[in-house]
N, C-alpha and C. Protein backbone atom coordinates (compact mmCIF):
# COMPACT_ATOMS: atom_id res chain seq x y z
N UNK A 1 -7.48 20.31 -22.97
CA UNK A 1 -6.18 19.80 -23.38
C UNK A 1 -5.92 20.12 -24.84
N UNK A 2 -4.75 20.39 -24.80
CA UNK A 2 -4.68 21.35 -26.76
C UNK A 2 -4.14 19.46 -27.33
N UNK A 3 -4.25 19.49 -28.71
CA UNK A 3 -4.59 18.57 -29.71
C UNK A 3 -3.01 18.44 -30.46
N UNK A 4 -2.91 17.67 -30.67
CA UNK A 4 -1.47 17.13 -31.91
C UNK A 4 -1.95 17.49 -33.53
N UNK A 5 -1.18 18.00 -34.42
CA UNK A 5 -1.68 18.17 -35.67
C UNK A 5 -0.37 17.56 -36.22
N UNK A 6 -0.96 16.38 -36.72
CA UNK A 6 0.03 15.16 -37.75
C UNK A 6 -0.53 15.57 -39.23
N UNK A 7 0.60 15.94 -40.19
CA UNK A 7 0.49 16.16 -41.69
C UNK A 7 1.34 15.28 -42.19
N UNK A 8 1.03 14.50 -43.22
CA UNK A 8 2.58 14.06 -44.19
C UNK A 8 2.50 14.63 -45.47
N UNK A 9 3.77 15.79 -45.63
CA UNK A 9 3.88 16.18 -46.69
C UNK A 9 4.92 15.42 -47.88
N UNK A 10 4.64 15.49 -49.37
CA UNK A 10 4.80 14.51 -50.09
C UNK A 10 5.97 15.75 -50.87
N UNK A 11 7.78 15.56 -50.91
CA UNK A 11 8.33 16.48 -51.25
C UNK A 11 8.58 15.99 -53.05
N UNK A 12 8.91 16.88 -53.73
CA UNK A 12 9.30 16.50 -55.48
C UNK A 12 10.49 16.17 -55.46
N UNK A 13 11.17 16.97 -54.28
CA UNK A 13 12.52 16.81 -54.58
C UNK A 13 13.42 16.53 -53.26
N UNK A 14 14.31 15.66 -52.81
CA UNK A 14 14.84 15.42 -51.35
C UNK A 14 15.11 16.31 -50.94
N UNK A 15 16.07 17.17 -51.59
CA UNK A 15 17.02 18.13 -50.92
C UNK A 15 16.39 19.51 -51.71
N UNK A 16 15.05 20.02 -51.34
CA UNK A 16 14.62 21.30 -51.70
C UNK A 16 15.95 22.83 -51.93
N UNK A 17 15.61 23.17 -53.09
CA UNK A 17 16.80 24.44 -52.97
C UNK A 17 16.60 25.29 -51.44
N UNK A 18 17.56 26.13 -51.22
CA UNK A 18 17.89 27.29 -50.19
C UNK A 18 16.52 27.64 -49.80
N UNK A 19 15.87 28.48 -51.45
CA UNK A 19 14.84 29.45 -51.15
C UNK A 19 13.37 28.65 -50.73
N UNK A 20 13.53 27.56 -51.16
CA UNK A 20 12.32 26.46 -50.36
C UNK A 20 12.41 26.45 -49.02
N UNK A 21 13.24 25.63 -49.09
CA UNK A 21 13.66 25.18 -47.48
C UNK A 21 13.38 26.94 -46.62
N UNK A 22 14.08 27.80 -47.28
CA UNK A 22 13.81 28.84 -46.05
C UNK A 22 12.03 29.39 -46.24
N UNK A 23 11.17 28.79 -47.18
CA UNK A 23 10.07 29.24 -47.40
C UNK A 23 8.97 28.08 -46.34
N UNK A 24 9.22 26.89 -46.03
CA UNK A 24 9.32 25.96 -45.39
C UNK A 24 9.78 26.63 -43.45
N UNK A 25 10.56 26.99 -43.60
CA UNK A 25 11.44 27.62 -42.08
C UNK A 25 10.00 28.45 -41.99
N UNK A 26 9.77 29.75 -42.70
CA UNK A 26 8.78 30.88 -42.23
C UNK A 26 7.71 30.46 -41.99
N UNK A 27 6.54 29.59 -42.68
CA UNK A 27 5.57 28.30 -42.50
C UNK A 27 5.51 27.97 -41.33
N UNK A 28 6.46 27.37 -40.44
CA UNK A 28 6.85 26.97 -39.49
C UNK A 28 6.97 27.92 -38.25
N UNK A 29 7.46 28.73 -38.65
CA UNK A 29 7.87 30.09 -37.37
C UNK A 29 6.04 30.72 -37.68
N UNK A 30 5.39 31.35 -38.81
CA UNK A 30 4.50 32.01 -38.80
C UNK A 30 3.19 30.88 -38.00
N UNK A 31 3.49 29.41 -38.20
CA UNK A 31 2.10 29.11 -37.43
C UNK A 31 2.39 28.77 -36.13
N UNK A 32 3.63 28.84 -35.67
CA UNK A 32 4.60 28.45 -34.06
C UNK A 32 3.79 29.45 -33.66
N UNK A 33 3.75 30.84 -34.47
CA UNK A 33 3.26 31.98 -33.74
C UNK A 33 1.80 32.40 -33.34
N UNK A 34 1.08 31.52 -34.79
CA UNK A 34 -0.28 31.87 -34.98
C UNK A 34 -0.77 31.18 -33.43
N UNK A 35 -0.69 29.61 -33.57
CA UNK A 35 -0.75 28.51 -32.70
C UNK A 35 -0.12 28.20 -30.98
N UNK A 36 0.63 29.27 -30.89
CA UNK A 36 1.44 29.17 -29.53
C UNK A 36 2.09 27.92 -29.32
N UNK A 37 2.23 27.31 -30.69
CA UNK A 37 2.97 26.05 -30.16
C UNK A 37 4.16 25.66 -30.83
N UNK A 38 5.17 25.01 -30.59
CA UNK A 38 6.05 24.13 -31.51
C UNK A 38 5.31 23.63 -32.77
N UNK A 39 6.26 23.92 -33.79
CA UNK A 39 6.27 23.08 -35.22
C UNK A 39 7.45 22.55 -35.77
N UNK A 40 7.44 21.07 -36.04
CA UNK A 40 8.13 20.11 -35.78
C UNK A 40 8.27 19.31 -37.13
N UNK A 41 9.64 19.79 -38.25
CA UNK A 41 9.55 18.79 -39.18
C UNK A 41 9.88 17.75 -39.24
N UNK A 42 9.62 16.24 -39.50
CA UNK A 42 10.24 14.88 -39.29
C UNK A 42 10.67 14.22 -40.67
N UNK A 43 11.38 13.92 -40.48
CA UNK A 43 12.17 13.13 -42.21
C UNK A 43 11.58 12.00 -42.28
N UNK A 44 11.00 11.04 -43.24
CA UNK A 44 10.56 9.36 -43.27
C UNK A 44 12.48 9.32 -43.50
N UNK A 45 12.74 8.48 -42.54
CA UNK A 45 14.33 7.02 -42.94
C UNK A 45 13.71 6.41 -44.49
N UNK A 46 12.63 6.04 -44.06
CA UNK A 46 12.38 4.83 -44.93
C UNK A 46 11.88 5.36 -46.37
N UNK A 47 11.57 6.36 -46.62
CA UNK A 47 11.11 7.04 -47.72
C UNK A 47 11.52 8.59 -47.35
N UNK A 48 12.91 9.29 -47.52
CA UNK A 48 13.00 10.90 -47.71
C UNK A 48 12.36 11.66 -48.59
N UNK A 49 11.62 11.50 -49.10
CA UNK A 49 10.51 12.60 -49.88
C UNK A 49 9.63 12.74 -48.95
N UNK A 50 9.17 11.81 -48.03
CA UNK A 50 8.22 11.71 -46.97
C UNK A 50 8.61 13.29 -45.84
N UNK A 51 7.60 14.16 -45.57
CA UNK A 51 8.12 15.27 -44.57
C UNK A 51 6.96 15.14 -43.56
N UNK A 52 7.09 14.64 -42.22
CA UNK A 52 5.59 15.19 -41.55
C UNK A 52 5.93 16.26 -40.94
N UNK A 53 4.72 16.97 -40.85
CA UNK A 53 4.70 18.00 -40.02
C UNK A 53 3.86 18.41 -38.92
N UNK A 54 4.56 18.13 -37.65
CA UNK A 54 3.94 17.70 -36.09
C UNK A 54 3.50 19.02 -35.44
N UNK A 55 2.40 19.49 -35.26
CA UNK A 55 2.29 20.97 -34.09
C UNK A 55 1.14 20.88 -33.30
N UNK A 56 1.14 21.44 -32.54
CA UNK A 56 -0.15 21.57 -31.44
C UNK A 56 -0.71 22.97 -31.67
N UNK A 57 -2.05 22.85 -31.03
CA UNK A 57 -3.14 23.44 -31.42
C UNK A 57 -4.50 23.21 -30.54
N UNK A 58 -4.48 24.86 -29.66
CA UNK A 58 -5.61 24.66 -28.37
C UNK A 58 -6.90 23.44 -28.93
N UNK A 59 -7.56 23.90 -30.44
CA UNK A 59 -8.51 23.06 -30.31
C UNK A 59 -8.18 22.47 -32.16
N UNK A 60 -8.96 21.54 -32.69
CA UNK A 60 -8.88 21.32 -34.00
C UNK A 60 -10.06 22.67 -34.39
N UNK A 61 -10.65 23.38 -33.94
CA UNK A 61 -11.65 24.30 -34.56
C UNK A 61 -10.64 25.73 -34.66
N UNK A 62 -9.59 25.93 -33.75
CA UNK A 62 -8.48 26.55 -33.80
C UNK A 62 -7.62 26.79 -35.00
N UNK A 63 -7.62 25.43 -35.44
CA UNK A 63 -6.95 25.45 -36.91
C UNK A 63 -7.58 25.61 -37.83
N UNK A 64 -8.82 24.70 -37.88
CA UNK A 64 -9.51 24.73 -39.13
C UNK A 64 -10.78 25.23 -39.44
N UNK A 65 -11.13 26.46 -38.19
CA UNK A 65 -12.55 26.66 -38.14
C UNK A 65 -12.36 27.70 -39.35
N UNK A 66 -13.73 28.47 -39.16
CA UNK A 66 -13.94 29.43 -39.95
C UNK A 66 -13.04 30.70 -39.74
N UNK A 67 -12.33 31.39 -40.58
CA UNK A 67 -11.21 32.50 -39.85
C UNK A 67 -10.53 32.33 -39.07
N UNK A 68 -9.84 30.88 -39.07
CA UNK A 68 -8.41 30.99 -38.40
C UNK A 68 -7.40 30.12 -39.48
N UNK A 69 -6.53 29.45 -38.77
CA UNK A 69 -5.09 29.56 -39.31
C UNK A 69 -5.24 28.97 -40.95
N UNK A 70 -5.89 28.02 -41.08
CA UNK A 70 -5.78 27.04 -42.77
C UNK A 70 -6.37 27.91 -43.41
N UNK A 71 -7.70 29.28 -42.94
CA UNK A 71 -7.87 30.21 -44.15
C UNK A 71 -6.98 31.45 -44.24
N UNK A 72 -6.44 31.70 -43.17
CA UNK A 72 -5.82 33.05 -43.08
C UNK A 72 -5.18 33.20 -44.25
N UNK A 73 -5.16 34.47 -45.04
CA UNK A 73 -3.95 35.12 -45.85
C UNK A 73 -2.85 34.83 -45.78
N UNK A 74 -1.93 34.80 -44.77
CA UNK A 74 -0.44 34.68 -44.50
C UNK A 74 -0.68 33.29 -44.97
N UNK A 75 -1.13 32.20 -44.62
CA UNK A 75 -1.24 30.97 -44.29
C UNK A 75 -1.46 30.26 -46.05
N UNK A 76 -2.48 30.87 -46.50
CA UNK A 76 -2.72 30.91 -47.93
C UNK A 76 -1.40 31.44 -49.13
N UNK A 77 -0.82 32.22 -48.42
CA UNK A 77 0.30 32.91 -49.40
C UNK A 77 1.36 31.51 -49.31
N UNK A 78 2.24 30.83 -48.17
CA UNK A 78 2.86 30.48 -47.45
C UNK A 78 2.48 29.05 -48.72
N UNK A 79 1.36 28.75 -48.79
CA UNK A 79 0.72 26.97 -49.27
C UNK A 79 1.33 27.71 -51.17
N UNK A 80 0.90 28.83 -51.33
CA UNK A 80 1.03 29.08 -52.65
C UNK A 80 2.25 28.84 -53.31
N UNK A 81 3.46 29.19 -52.32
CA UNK A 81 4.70 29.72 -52.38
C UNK A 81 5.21 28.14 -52.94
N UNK A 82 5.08 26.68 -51.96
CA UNK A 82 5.00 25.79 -52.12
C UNK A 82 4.57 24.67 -52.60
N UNK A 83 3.37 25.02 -53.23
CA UNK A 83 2.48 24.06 -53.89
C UNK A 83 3.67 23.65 -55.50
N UNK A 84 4.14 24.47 -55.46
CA UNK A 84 5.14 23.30 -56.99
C UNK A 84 6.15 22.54 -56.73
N UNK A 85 6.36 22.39 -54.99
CA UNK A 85 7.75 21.20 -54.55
C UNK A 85 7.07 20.57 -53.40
N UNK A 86 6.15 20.32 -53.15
CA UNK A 86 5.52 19.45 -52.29
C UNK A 86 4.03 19.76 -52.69
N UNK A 87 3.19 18.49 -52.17
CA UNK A 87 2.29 17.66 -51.88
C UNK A 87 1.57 17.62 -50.59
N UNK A 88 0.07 17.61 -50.07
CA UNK A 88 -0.14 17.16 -48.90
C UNK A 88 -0.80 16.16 -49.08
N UNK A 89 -0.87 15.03 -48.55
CA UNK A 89 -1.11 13.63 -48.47
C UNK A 89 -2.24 13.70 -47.80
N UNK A 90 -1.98 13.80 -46.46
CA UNK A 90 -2.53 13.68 -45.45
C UNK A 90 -2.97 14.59 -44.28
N UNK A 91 -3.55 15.02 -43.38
CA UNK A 91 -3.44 16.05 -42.39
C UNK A 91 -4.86 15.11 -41.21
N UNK A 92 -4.76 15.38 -39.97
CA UNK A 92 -5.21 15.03 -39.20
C UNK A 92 -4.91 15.67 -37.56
N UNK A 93 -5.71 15.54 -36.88
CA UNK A 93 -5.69 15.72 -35.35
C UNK A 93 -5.58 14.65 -34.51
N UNK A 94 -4.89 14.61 -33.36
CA UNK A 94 -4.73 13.65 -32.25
C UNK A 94 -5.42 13.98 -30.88
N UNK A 95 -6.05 13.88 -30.16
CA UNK A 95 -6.07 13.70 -28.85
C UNK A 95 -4.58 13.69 -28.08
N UNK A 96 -4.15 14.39 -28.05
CA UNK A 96 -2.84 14.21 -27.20
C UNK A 96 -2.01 15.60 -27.10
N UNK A 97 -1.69 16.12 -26.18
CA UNK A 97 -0.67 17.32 -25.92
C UNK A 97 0.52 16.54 -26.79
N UNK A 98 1.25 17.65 -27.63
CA UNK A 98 2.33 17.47 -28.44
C UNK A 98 3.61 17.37 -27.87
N UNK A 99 3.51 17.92 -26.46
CA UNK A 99 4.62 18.17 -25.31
C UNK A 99 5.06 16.73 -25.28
N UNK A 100 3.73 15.59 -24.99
CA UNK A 100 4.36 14.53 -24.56
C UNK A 100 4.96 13.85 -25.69
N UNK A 101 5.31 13.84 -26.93
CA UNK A 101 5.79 13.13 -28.02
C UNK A 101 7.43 13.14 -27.95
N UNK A 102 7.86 12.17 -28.12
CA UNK A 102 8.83 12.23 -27.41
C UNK A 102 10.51 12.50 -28.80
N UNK A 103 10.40 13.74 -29.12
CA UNK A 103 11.21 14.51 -30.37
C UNK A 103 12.51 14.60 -29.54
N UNK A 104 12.97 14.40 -28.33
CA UNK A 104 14.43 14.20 -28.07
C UNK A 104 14.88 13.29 -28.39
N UNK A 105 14.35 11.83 -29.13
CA UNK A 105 14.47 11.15 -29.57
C UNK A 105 15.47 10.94 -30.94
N UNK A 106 16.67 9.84 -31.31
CA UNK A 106 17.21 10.36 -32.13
C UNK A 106 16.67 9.65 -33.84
N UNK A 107 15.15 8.65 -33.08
CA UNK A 107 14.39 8.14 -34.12
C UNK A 107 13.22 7.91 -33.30
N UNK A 108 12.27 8.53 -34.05
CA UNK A 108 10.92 8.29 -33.93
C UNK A 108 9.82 7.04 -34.31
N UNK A 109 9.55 6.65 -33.92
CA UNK A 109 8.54 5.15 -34.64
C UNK A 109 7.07 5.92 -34.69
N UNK A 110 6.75 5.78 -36.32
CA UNK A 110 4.73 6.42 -35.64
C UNK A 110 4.50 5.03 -36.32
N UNK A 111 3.54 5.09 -35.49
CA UNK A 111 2.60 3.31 -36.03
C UNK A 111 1.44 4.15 -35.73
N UNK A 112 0.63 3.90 -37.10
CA UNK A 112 -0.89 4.26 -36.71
C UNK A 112 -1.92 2.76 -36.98
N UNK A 113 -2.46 2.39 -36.19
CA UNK A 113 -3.32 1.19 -36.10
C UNK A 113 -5.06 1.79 -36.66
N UNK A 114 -5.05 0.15 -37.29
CA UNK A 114 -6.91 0.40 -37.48
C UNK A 114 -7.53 0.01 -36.70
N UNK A 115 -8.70 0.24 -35.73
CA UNK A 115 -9.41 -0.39 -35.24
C UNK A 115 -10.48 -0.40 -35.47
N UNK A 116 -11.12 -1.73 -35.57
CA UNK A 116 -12.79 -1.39 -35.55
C UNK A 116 -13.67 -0.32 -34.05
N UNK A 117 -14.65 0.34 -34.65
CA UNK A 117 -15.59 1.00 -33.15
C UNK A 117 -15.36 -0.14 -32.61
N UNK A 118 -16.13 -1.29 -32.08
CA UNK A 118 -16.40 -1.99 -31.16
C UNK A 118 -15.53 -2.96 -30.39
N UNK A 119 -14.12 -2.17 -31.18
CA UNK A 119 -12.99 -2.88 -30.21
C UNK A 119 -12.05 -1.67 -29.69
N UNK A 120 -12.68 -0.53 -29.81
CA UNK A 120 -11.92 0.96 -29.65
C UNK A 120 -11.37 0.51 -27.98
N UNK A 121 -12.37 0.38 -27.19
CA UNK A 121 -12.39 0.07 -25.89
C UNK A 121 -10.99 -1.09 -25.69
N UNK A 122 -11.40 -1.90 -26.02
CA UNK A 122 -10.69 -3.16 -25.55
C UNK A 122 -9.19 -3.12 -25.92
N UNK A 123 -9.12 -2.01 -27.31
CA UNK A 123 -7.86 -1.82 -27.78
C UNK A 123 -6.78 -0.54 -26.72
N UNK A 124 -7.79 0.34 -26.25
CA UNK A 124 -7.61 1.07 -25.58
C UNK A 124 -6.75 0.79 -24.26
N UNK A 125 -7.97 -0.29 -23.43
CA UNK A 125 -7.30 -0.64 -22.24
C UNK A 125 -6.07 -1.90 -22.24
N UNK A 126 -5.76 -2.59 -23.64
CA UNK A 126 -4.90 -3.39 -23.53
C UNK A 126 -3.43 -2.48 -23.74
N UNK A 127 -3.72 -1.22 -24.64
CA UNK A 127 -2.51 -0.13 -24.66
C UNK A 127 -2.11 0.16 -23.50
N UNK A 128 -3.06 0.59 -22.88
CA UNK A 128 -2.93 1.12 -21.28
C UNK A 128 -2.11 -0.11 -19.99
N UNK A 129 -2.43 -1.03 -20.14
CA UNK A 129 -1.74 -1.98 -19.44
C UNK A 129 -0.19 -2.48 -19.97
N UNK A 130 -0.16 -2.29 -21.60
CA UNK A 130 1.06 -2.90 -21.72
C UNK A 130 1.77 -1.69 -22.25
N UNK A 131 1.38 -0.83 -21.98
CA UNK A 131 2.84 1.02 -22.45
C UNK A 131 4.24 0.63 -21.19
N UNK A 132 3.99 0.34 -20.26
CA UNK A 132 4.71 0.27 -19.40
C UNK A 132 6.32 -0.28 -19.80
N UNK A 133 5.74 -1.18 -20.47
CA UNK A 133 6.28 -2.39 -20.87
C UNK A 133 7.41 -2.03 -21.84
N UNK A 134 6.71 -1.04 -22.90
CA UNK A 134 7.12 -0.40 -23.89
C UNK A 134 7.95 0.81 -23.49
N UNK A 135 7.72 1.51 -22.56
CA UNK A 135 8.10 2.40 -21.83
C UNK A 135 9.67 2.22 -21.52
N UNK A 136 9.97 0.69 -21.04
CA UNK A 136 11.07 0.15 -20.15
C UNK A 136 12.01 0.19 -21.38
N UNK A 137 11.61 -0.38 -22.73
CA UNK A 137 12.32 -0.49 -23.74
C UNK A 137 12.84 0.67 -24.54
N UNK A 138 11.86 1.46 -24.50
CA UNK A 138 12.31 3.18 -25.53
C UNK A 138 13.48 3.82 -24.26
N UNK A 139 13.83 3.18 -22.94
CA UNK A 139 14.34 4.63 -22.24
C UNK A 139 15.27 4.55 -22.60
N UNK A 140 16.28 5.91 -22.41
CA UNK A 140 15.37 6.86 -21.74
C UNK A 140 14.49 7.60 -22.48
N UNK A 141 14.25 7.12 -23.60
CA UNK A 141 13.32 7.99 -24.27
C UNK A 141 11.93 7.31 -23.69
N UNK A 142 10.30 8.36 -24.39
CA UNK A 142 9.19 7.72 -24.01
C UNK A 142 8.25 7.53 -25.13
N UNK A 143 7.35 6.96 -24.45
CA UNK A 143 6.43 6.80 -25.93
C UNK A 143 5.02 7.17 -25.74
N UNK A 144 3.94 7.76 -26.03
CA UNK A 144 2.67 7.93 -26.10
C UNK A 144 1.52 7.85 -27.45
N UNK A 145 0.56 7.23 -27.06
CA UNK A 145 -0.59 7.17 -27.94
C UNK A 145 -1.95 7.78 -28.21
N UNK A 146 -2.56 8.49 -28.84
CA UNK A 146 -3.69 8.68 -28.97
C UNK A 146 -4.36 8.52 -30.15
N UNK A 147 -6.02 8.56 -29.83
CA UNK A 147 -7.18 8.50 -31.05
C UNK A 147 -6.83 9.93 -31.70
N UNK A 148 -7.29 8.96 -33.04
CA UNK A 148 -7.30 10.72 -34.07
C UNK A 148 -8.98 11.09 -33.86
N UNK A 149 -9.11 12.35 -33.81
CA UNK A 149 -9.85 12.83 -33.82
C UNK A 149 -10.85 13.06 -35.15
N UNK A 150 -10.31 13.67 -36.07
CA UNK A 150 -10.84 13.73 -37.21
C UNK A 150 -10.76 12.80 -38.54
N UNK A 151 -11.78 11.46 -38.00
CA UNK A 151 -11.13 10.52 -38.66
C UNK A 151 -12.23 10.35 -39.90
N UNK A 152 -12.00 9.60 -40.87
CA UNK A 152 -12.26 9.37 -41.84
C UNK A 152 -13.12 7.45 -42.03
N UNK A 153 -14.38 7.39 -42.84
CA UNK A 153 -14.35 6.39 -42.86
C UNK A 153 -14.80 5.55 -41.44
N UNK A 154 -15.43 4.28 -41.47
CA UNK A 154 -16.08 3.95 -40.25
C UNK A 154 -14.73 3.49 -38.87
N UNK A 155 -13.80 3.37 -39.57
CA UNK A 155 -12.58 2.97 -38.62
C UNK A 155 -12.14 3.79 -37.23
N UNK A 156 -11.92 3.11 -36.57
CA UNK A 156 -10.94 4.18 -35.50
C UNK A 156 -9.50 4.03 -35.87
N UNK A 157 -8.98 5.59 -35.20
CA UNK A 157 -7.34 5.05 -35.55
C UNK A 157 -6.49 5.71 -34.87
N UNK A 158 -6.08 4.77 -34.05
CA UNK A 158 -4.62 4.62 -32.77
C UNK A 158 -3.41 5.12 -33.59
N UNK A 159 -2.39 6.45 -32.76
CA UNK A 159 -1.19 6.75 -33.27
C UNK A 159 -0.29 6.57 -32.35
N UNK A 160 0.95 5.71 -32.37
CA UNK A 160 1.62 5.27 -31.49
C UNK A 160 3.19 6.06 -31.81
N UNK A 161 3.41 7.16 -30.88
CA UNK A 161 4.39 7.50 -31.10
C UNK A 161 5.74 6.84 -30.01
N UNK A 162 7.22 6.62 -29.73
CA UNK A 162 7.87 5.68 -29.58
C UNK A 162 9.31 6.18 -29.89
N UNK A 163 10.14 6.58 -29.00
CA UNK A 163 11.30 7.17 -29.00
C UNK A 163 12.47 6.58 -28.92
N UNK A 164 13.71 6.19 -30.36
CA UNK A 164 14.93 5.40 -29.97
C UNK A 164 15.72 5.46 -30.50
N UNK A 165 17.04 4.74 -29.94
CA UNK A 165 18.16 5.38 -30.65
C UNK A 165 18.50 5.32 -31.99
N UNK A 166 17.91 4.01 -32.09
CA UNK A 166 18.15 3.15 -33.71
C UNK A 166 16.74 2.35 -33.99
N UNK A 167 16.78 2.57 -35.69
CA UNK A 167 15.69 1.97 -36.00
C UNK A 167 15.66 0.18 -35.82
N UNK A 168 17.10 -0.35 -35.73
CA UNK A 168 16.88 -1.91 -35.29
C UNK A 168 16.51 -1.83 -33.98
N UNK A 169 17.06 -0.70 -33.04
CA UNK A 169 16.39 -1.21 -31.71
C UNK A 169 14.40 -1.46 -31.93
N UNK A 170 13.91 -0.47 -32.53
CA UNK A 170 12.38 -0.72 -32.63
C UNK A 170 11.94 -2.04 -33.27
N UNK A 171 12.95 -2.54 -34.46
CA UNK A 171 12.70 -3.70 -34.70
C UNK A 171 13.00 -4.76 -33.87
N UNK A 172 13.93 -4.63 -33.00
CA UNK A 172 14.26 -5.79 -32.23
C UNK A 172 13.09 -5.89 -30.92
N UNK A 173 12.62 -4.67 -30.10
CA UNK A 173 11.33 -4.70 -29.75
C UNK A 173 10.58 -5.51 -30.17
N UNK A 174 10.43 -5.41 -31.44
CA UNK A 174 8.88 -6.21 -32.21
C UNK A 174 9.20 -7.69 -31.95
N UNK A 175 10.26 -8.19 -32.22
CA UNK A 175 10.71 -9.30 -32.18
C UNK A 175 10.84 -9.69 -30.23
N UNK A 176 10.62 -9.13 -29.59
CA UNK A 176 11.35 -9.29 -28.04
C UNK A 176 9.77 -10.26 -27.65
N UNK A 177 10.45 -10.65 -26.41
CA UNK A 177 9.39 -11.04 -25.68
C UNK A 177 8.53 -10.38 -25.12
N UNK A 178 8.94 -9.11 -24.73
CA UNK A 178 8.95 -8.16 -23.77
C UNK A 178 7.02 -7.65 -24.85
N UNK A 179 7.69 -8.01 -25.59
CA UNK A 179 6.38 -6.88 -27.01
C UNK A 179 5.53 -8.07 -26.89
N UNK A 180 5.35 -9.13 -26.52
CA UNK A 180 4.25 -9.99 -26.70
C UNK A 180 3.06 -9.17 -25.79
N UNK A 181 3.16 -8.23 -24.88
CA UNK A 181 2.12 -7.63 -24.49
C UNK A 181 1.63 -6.96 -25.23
N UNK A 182 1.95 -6.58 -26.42
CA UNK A 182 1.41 -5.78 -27.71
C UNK A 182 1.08 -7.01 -28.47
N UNK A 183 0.81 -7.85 -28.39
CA UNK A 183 0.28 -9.53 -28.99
C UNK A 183 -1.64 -8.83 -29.15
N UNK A 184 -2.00 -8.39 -28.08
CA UNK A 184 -3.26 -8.48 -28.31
C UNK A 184 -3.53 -7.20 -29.36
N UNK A 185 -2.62 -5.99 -29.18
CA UNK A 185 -2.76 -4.82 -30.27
C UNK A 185 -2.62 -5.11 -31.58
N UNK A 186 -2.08 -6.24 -31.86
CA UNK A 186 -2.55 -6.57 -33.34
C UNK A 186 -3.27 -7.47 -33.46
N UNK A 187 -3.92 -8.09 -32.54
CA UNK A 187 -4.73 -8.91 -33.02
C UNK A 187 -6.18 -7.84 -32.57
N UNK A 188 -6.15 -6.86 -32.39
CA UNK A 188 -7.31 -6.18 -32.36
C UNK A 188 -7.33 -5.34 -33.65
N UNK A 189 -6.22 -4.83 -34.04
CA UNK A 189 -5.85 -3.69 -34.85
C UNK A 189 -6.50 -4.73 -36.41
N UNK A 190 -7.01 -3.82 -37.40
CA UNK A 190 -7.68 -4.22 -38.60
C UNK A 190 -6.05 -4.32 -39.65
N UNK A 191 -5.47 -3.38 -39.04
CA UNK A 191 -4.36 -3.03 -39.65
C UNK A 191 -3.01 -2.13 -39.24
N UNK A 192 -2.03 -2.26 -39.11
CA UNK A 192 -1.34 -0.95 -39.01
C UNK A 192 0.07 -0.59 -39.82
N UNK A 193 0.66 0.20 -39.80
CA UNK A 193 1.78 0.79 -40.70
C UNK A 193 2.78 1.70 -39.76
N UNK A 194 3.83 1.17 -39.60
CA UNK A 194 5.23 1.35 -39.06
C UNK A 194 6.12 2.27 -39.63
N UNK A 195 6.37 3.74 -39.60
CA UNK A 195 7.54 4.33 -39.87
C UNK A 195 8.43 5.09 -39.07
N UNK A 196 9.35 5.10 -39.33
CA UNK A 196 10.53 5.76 -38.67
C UNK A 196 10.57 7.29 -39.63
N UNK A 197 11.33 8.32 -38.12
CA UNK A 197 11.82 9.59 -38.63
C UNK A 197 12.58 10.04 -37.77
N UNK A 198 13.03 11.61 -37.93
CA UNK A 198 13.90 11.92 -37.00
C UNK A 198 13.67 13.41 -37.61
N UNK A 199 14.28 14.06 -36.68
CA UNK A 199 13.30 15.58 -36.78
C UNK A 199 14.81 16.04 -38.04
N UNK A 200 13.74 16.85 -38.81
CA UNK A 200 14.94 17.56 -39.85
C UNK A 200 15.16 19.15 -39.53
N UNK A 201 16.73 18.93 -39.19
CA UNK A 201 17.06 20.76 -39.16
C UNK A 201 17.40 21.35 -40.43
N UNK A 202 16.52 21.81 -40.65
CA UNK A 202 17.27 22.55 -42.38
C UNK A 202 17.73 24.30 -41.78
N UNK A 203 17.26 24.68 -40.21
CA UNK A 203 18.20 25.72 -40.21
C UNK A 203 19.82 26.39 -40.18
C-alpha cells in the first residue's frame, strides 16, 4: 500500500510573488512525476503562512532512501530556489493511500493526536468503531485516519483527516452528541491539535 507524505511548510510571506508561486507549481509537477502521485497544496484558515504539502509515495524509502527523490539534483535545485520565502517545519509519513483523503472537500480538518505505545491498540479500535459516526456527519464528504510512520520521540501519533463544508460545521461536531463516541479518543490521546485548510490553487 503506497504511504501519505504530510509536510508543513512555514511561508515569509502570504501572498508569495508570481516567480515563487510558479517555482512552488514546478516542485509540485516535478515530484507528481518523480512519485506517480498527486501533490496537494493546503492553506492553514487559521494561520495563512501555514502551507502543507500532501503527496503519496510507493514506500517512505522511495522518498527518502539513498538516491531517490529528497537527494536528487532536480529536487535539490527546486529546495534552493526557495529556501529564502519558506521554511520546513515539519515532514512525515502516514500509513494511508492519499487517494482516500478526502481534498473534494471545501475544508479540511487534520487533527493529529498523541498517544501513548500502550494505548496505540485501544486508541485504534475505539477509532474504528466510532468513524462511522463521524462519517454520517462529514457527508457527503469522508474522513480517514492513520499512524505516522516515521515518528519521533517515544509517542505514537494518529492523523485524522475529515472533510466539510465549513469550519463551524467541524466545530459544531465537537460540540454534538453524535462526537461523544470520540469521548474515549481524547481521553486516550496525551494530546492533540486541530487545524483547518483547503487546498490552494495558485495556478
Amino acid at each position: 500500500m503506497p504511504v501519505t507524505e504530510l509536510a508543513l511548510l512555514r511561508l515569509k510571506v502570504q501572498d508569495p510573488p508570481s516567480s515563487i508561486k510558479s517555482t512552488f507549481l514546478e516542485a509540485k509537477n516535478k515530484q507528481s512525476e518523480y512519485s506517480g502521485y498527486p501533490v496537494t497544496y493546503l492553506r492553514q484558515i487559521e494561520d495563512p503562512l501555514s502551507l502543507y504539502l500532501l503527496g503519496g509515495w510507493e514506500s517512505v524509502e522511495k522518498h527518502t532512501g539513498e538516491g531517490q527523490w529528497l537527494s536528487l539534483e532536480v529536487n535539490q535545485n527546486l529546495l534552493a530556489k526557495l529556501k529564502d520565502n519558506v521554511d520546513v517545519s515539519w515532514m512525515f509519513h502516514l500509513d494511508v493511500d492519499p487517494s482516500k483523503i478526502p481534498l473534494d472537500a471545501p475544508v479540511l480538518a487534520i487533527t493529529r493526536c498523541f498517544v501513548e505505545p500502550s494505548k496505540k491498540d485501544e486508541f485504534d479500535a475505539s477509532f474504528k468503531a466510532g468513524v462511522s459516526h463521524l462519517n454520517a456527519c462529514t457527508a457527503p464528504f469522508s474522513s480517514c485516519g492513520a499512524w505516522r510512520i516515521d515518528k519521533e520521540g517515544e509517542d505514537e501519533e494518529f492523523v485524522l483527516f475529515s472533510g466539510w463544508n465549513e469550519v463551524k460545521d467541524r466545530h459544531a461536531f465537537g460540540e454534538s452528541v453524535t462526537s461523544e463516541e470520540f469521548g474515549k479518543l481524547k481521553a486516550l490521546a496525551k494530546d492533540a491539535d486541530v487545524r483547518h485548510v483547503h487546498v490552494e490553487k495558485w495556478e
